[in-house]
C-alpha atoms as a PDB file:
ATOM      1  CA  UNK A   1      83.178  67.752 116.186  1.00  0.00           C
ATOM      2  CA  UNK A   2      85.197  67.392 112.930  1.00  0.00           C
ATOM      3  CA  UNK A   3      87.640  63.779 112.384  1.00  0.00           C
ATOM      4  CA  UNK A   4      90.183  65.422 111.024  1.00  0.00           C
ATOM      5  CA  UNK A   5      91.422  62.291 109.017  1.00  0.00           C
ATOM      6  CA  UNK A   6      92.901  63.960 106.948  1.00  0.00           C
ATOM      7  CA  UNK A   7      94.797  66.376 109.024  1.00  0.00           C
ATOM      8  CA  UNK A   8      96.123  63.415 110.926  1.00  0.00           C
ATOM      9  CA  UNK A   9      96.883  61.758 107.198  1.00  0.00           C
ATOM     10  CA  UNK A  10      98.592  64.902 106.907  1.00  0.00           C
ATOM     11  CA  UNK A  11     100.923  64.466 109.857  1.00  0.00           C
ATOM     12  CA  UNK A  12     101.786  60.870 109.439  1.00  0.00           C
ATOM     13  CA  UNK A  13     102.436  61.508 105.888  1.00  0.00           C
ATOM     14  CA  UNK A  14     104.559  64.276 106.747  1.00  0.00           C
ATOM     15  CA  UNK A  15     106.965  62.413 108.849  1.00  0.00           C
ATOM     16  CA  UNK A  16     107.040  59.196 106.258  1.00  0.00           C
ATOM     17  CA  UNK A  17     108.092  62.679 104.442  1.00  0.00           C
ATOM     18  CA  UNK A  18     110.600  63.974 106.138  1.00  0.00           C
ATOM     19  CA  UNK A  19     112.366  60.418 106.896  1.00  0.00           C
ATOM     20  CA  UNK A  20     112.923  59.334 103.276  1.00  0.00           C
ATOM     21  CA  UNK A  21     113.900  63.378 102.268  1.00  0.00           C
ATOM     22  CA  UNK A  22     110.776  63.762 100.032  1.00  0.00           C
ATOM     23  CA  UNK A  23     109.931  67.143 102.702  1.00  0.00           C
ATOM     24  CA  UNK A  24     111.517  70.183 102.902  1.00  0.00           C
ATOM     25  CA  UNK A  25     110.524  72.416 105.858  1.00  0.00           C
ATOM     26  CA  UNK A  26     110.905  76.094 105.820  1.00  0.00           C
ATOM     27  CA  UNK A  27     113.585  76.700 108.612  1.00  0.00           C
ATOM     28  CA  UNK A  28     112.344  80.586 109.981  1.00  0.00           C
ATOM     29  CA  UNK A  29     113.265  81.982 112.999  1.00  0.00           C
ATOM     30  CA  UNK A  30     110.402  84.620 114.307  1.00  0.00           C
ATOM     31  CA  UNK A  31     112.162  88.062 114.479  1.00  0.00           C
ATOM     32  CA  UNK A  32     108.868  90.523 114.534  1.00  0.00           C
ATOM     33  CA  UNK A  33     109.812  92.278 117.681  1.00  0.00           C
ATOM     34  CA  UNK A  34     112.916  93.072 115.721  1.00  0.00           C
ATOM     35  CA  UNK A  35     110.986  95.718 113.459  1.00  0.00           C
ATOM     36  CA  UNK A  36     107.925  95.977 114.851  1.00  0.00           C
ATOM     37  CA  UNK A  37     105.961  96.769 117.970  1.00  0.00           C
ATOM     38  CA  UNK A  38     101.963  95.331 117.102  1.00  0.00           C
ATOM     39  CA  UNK A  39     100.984  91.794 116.991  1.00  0.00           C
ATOM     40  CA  UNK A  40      98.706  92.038 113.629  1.00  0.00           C
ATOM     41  CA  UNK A  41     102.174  90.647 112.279  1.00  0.00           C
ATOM     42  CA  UNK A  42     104.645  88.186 112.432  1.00  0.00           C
ATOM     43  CA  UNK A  43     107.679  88.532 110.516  1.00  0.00           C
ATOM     44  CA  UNK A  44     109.986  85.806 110.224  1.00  0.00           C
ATOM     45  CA  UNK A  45     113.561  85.363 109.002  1.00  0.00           C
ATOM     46  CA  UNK A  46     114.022  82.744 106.195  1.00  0.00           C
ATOM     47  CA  UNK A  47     117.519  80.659 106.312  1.00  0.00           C
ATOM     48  CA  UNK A  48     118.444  80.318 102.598  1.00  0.00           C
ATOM     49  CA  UNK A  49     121.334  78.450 103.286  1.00  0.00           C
ATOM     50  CA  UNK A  50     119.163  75.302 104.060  1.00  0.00           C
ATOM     51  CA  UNK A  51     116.594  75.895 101.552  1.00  0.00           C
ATOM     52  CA  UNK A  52     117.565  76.000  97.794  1.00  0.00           C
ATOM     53  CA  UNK A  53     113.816  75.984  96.301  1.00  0.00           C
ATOM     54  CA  UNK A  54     114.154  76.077  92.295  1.00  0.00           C
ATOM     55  CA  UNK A  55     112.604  78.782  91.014  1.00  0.00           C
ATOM     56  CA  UNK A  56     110.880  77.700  88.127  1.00  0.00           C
ATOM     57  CA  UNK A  57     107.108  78.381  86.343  1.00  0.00           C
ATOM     58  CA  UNK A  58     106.022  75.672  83.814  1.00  0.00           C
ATOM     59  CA  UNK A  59     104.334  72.542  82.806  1.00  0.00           C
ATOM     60  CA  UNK A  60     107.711  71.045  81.395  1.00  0.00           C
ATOM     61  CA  UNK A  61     108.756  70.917  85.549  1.00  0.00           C
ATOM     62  CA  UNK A  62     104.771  70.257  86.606  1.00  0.00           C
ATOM     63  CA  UNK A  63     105.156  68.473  90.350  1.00  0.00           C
ATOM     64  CA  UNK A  64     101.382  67.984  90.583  1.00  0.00           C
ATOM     65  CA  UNK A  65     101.159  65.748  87.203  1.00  0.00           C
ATOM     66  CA  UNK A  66     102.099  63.700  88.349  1.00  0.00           C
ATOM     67  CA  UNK A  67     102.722  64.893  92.092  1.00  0.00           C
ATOM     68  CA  UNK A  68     105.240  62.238  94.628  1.00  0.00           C
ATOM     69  CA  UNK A  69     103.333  59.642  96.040  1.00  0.00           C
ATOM     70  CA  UNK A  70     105.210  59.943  99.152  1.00  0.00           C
ATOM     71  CA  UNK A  71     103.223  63.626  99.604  1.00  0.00           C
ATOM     72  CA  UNK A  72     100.150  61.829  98.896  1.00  0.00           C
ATOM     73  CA  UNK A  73      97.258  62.427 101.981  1.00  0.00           C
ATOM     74  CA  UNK A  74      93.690  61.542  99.951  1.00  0.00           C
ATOM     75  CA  UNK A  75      91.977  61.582  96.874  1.00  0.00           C
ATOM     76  CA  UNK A  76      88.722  64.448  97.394  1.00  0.00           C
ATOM     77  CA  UNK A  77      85.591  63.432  94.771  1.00  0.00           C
ATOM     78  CA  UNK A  78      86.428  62.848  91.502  1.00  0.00           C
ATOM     79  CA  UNK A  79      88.647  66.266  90.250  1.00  0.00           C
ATOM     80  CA  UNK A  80      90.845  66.764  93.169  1.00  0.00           C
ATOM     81  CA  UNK A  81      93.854  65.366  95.194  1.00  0.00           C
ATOM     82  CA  UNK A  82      95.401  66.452  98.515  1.00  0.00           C
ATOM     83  CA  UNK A  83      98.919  66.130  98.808  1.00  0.00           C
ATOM     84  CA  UNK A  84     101.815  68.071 101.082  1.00  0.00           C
ATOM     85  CA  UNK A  85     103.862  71.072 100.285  1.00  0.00           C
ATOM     86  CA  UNK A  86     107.039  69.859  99.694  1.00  0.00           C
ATOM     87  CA  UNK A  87     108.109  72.936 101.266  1.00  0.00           C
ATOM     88  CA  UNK A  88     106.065  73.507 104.208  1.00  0.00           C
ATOM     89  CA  UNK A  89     105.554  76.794 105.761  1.00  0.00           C
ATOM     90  CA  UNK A  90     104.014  74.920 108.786  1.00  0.00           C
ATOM     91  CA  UNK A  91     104.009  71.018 110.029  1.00  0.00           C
ATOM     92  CA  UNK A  92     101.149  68.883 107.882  1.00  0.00           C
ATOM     93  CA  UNK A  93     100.958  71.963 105.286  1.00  0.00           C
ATOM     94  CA  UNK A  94      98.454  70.370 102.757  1.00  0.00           C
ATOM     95  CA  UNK A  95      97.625  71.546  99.317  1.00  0.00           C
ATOM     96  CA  UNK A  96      94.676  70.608  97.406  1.00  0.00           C
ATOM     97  CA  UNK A  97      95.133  69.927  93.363  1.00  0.00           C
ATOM     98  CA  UNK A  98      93.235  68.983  90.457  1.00  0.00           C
ATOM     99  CA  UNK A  99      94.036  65.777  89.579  1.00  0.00           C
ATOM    100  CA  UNK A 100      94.680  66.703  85.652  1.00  0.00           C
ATOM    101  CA  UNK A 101      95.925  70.259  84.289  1.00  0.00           C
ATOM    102  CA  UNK A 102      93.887  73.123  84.914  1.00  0.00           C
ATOM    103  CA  UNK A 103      95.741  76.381  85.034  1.00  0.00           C
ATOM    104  CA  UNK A 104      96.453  77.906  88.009  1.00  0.00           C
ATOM    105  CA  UNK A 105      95.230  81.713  86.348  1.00  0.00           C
ATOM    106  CA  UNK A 106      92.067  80.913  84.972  1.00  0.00           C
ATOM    107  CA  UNK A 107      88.727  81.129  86.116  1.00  0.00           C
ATOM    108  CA  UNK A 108      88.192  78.606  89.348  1.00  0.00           C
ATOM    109  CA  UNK A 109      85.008  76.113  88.652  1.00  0.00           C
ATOM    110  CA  UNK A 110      82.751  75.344  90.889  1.00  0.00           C
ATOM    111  CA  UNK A 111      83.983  71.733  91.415  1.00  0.00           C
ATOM    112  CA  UNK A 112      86.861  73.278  92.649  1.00  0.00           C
ATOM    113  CA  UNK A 113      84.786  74.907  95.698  1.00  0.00           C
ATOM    114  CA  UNK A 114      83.218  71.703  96.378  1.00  0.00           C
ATOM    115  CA  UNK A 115      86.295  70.147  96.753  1.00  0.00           C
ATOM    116  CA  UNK A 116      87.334  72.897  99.006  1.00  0.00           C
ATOM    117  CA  UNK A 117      83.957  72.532 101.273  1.00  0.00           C
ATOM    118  CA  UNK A 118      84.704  68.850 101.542  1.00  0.00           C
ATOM    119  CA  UNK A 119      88.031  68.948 102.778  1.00  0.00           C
ATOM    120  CA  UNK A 120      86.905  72.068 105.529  1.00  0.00           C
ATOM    121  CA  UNK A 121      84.399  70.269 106.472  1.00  0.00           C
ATOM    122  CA  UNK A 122      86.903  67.688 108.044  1.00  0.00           C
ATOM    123  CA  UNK A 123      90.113  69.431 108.505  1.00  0.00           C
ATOM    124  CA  UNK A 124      89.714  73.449 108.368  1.00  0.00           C
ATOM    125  CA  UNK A 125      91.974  76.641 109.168  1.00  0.00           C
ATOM    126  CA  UNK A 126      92.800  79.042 106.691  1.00  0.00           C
ATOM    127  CA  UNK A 127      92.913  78.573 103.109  1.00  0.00           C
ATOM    128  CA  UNK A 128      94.582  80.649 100.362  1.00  0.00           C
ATOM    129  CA  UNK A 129      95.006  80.862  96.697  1.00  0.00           C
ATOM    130  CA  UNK A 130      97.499  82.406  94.494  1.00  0.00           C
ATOM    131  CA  UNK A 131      96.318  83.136  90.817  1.00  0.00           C
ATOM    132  CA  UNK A 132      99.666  83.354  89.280  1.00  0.00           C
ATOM    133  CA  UNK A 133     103.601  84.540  89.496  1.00  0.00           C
ATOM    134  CA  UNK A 134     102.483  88.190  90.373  1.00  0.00           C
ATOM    135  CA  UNK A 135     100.670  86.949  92.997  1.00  0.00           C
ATOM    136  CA  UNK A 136     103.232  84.842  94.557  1.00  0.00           C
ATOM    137  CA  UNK A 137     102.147  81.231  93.104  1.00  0.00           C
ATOM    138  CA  UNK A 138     104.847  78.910  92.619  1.00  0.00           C
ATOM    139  CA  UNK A 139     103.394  76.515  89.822  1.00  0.00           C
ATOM    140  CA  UNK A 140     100.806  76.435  86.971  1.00  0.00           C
ATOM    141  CA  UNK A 141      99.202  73.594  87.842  1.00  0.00           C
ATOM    142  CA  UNK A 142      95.849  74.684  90.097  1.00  0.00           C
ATOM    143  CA  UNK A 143      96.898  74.124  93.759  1.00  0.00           C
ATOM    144  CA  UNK A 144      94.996  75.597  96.529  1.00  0.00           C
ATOM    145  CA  UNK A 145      96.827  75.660 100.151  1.00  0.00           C
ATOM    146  CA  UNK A 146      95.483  75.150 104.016  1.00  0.00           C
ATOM    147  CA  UNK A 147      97.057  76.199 107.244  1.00  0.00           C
ATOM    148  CA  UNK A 148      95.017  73.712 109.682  1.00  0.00           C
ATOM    149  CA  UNK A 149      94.145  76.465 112.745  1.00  0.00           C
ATOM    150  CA  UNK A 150      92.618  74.655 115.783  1.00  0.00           C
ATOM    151  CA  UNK A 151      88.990  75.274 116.684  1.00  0.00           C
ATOM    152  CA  UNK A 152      89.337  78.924 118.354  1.00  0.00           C
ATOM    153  CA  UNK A 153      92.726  79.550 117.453  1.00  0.00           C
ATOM    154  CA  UNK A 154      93.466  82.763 115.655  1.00  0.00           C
ATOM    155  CA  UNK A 155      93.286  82.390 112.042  1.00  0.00           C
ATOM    156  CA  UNK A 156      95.988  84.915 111.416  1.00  0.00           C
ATOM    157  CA  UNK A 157      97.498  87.852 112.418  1.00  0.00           C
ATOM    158  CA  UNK A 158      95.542  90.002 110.005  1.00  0.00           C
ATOM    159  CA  UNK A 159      92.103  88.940 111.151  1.00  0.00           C
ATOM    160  CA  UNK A 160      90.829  91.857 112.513  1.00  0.00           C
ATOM    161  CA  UNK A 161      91.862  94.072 109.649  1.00  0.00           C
ATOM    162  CA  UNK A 162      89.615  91.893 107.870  1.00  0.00           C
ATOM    163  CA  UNK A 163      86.645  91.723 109.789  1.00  0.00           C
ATOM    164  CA  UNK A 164      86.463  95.180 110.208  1.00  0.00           C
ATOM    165  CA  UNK A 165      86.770  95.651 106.735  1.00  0.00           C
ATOM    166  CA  UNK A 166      83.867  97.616 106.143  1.00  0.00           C
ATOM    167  CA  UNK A 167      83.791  99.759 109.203  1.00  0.00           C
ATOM    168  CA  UNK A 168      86.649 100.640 108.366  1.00  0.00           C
ATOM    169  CA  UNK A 169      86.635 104.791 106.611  1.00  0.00           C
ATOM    170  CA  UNK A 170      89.949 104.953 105.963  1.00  0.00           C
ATOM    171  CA  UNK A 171      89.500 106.060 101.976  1.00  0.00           C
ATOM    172  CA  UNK A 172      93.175 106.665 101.048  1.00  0.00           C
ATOM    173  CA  UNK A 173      93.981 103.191 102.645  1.00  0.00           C
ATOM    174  CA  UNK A 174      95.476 101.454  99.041  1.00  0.00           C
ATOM    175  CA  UNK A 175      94.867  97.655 100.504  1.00  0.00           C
ATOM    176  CA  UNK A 176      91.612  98.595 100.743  1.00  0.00           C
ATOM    177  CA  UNK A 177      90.646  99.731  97.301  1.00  0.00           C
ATOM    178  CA  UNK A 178      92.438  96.999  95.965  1.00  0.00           C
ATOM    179  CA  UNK A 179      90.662  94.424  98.543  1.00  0.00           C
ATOM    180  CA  UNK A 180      87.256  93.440  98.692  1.00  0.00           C
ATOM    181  CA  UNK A 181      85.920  90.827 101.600  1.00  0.00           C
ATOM    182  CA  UNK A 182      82.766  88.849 102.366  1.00  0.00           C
ATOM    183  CA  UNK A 183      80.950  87.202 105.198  1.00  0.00           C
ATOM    184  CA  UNK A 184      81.621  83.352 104.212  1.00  0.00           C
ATOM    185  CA  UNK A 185      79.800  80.158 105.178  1.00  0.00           C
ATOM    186  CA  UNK A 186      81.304  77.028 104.470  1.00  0.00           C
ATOM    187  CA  UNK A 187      77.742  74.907 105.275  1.00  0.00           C
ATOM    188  CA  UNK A 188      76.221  77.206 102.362  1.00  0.00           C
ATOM    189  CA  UNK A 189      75.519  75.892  98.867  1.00  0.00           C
ATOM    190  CA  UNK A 190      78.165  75.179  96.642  1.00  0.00           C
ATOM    191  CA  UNK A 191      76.476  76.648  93.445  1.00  0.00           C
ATOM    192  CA  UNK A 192      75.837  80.175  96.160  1.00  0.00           C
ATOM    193  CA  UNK A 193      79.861  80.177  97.254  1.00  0.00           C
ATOM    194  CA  UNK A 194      80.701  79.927  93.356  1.00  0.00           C
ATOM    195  CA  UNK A 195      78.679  82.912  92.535  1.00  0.00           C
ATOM    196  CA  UNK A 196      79.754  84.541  95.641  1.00  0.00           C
ATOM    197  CA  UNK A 197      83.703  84.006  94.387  1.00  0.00           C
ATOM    198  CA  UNK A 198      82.171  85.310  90.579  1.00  0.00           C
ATOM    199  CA  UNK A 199      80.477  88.455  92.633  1.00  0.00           C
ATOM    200  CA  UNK A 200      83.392  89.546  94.481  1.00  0.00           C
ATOM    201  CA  UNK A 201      85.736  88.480  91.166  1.00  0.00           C
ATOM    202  CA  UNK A 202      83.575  91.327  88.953  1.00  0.00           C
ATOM    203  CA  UNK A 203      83.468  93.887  92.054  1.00  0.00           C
ATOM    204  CA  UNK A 204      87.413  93.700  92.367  1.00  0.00           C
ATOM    205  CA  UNK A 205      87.925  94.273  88.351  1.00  0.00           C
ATOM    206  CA  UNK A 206      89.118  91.000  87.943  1.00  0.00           C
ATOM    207  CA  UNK A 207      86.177  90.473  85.162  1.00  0.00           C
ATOM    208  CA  UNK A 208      83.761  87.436  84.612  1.00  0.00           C
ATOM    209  CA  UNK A 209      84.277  84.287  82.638  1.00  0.00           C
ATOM    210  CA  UNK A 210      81.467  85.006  80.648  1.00  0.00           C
ATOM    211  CA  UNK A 211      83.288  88.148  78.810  1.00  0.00           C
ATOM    212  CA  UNK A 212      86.620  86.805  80.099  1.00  0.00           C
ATOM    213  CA  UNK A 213      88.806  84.030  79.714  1.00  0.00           C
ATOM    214  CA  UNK A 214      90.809  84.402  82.140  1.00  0.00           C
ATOM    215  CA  UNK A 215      90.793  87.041  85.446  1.00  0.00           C
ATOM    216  CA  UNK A 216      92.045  90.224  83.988  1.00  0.00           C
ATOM    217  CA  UNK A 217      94.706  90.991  87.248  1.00  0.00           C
ATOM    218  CA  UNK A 218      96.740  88.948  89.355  1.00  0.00           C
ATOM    219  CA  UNK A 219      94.974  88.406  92.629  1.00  0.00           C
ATOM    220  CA  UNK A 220      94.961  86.123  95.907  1.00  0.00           C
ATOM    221  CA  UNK A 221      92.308  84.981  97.915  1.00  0.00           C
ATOM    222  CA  UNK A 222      92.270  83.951 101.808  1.00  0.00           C
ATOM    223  CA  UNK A 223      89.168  81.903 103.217  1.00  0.00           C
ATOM    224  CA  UNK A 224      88.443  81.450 106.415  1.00  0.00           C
ATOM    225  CA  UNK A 225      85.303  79.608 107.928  1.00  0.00           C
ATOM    226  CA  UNK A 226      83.855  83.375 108.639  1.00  0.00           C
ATOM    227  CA  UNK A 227      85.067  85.355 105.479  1.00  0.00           C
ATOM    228  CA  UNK A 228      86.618  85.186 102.365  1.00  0.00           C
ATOM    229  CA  UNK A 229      89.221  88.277 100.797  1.00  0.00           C
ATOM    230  CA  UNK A 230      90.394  88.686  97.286  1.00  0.00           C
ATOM    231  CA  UNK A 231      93.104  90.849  96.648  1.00  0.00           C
ATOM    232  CA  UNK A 232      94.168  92.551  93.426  1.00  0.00           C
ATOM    233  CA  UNK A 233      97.792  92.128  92.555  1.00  0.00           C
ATOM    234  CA  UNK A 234     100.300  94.196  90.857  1.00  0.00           C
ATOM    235  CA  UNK A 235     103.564  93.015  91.891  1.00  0.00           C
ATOM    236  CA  UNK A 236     105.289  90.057  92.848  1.00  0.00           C
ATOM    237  CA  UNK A 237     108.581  91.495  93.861  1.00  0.00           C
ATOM    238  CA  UNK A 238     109.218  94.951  95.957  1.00  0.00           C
ATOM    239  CA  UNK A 239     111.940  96.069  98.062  1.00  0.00           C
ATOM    240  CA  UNK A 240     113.664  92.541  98.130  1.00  0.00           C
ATOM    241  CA  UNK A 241     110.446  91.137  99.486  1.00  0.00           C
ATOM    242  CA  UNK A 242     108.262  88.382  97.826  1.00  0.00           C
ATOM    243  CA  UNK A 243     104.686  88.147  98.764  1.00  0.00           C
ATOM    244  CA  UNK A 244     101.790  85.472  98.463  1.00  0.00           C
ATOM    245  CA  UNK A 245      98.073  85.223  99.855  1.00  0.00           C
ATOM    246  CA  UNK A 246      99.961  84.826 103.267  1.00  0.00           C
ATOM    247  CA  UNK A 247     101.697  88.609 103.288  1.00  0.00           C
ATOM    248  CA  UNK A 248      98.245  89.911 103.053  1.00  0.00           C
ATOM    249  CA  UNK A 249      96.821  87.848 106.273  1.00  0.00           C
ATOM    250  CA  UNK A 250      99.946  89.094 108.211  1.00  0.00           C
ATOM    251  CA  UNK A 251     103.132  86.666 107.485  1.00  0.00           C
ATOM    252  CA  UNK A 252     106.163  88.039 106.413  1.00  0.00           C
ATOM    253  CA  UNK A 253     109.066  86.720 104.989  1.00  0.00           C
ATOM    254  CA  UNK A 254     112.466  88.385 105.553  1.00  0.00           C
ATOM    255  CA  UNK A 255     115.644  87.238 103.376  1.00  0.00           C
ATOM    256  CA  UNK A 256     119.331  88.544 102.830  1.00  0.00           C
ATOM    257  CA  UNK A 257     117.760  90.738 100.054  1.00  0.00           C
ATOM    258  CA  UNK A 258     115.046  92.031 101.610  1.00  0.00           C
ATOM    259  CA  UNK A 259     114.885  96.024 102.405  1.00  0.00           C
ATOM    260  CA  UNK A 260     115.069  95.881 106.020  1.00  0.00           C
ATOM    261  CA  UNK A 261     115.164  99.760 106.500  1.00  0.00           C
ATOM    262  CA  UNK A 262     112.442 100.325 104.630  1.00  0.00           C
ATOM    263  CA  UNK A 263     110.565  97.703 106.290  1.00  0.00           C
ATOM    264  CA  UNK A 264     111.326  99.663 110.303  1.00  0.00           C
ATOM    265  CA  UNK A 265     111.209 102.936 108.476  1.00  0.00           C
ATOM    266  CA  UNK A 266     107.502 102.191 106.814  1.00  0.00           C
ATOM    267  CA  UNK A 267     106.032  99.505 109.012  1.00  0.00           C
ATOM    268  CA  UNK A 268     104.599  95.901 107.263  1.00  0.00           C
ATOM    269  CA  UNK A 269     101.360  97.770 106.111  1.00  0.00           C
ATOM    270  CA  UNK A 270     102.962 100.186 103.924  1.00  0.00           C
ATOM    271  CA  UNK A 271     105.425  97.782 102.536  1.00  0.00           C
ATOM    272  CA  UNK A 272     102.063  95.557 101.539  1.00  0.00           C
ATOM    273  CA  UNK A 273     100.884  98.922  99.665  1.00  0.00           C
ATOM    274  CA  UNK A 274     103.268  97.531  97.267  1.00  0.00           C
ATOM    275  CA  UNK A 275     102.098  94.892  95.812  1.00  0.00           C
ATOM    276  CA  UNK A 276      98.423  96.267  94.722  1.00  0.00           C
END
C-alpha cells in the first residue's frame, strides 16, 4: 500500500497555499447534464470573473525558475521538483518540474520518466503532459501534471474510449488516427518506458530525436498506471473552446466564449475532432 507523502505534502501545502493567497483554485460549477446525456464526459462551467490567469508564454515570466516556495511539496532525485499548480483544477493538484530550463517542446529524457515512476510509485492517478501552446501548455518551462485518483477510482471519464482503443473499427473516427495508445506499466524499466514514449512518438509522426530536434507536431500525452495515449495536435483554440491533455480524457471547459450550440448540436466528441 503506497504512503502517499507526498500527496498529503500536497494537501497541507495547499492550504498553507490558499491562506497566505499564493493558490488560486479553479471555481467550476459541473453543468454536463446541461448538453449532454453520457457520462464519458464532464463538462464544467469556468467563472472568469474570479479567475484572471495571465496569459502569457515565455522565459522572461518563467514561474518554475525559480517556482514560489510556498507551492513547494518535494524535491524528486536530482533533475526534478514537485510543486502545486497555482491554479488548481482539483484540491492538491501537483506538477512535477525540472529543476533548471528544459523546454517544455523538446524531446522528454529519460530522467524525466524516472522522475515520473518515482513520484507514482508513492502518490499516483492520472498524469498528463502538454508539449506546447497548441497543445494547451501554459509555460515553457518542462512541467508535467497529476490528478491523484484513489486506488479504484475512475481515472477519467474517457477511460474506456481508451482501453478499447484497438478494438475499436471505427476507421473514419479522426481522434483515432491522430491517437495512438499503449498498455503501460509503471514497475517496468525506466530505459523500456523511454523507448516505449520514443516508439509511440515515431508511430504518431511526431519524429525521433535522433533525426529530430524537437517533436515535429504539437501533441499531449495522458498516463495512467494501465496505459499511456499521445495525441497529435493541431489546434489550440476552436469554437471558443481551449483544450489540454485533459479535453482528450473527457474534461471540458465551458467559458462566456465558448460555442455552446455547437457543442449540443455536435456532442463533446466531435468538438474534440477539432483540435487534431
Amino acid at each position: 500500500m503506497r504512503s502517499e507523502k507526498y500527496w498529503v505534502k500536497a494537501l497541507d501545502q495547499t492550504h498553507l497555499s490558499i491562506t497566505n493567497n499564493g493558490l488560486f483554485p479553479l471555481k467550476t460549477t459541473v453543468v454536463t447534464r446541461e448538453y449532454y446525456n453520457k457520462n464519458d464526459f464532464i463538462i464544467r462551467e469556468l467563472d472568469t470573473s474570479r479567475f484572471k490567469k495571465k496569459n502569457s508564454y515565455g522565459p522572461n515570466q518563467n514561474p518554475f525558475n525559480p517556482w514560489d516556495k510556498i507551492l513547494e511539496v518535494d524535491k524528486i532525485g536530482t533533475n526534478h521538483q514537485l510543486i502545486l499548480n497555482k491554479y488548481p483544477v482539483q484540491k492538491g493538484h501537483i506538477l512535477l518540474i525540472t529543476n533548471t530550463w528544459r523546454p517544455q517542446d523538446g524531446w522528454l529524457d529519460i530522467n524525466d520518466w524516472i522522475a515520473i515512476q518515482m513520484v507514482n510509485e508513492d502518490t499516483s492517478g492520472l498524469w498528463f503532459f502538454n508539449s506546447s501552446p497548441i497543445a494547451g501548455a501554459s509555460q515553457p518551462h518542462r512541467h508535467f501534471q497529476l490528478l491523484r485518483r484513489d486506488h479504484g477510482e475512475i481515472i477519467c471519464p474517457r477511460e474506456k474510449w481508451f482501453l478499447d482503443f484497438e478494438n475499436n473499427n471505427d476507421q473514419d473516427s479522426k481522434l483515432k488516427k491522430n491517437a495512438v495508445v499503449s498498455k503501460f506499466n509503471f514497475l517496468d524499466n525506466s530505459i523500456n518506458i523511454y523507448n516505449l514514449y520514443l516508439e509511440l512518438s515515431n508511430k504518431i509522426g511526431l519524429g525521433n530525436p535522433i533525426d529530430d530536434e524537437k517533436p515535429r507536431f504539437p501533441y499531449n500525452i495522458l498516463i495512467t498506471n494501465n496505459w499511456i495515449a499521445i495525441i497529435k495536435r493541431k489546434y489550440d483554440h476552436v469554437h471558443g473552446f481551449s483544450v489540454n491533455g485533459l479535453g482528450f480524457a473527457g474534461y471540458l471547459l465551458v467559458t462566456e466564449k465558448s460555442n455552446i450550440n455547437y457543442l449540443k448540436k455536435y456532442g463533446p466528441e466531435k468538438l474534440l475532432e477539432n483540435f487534431v
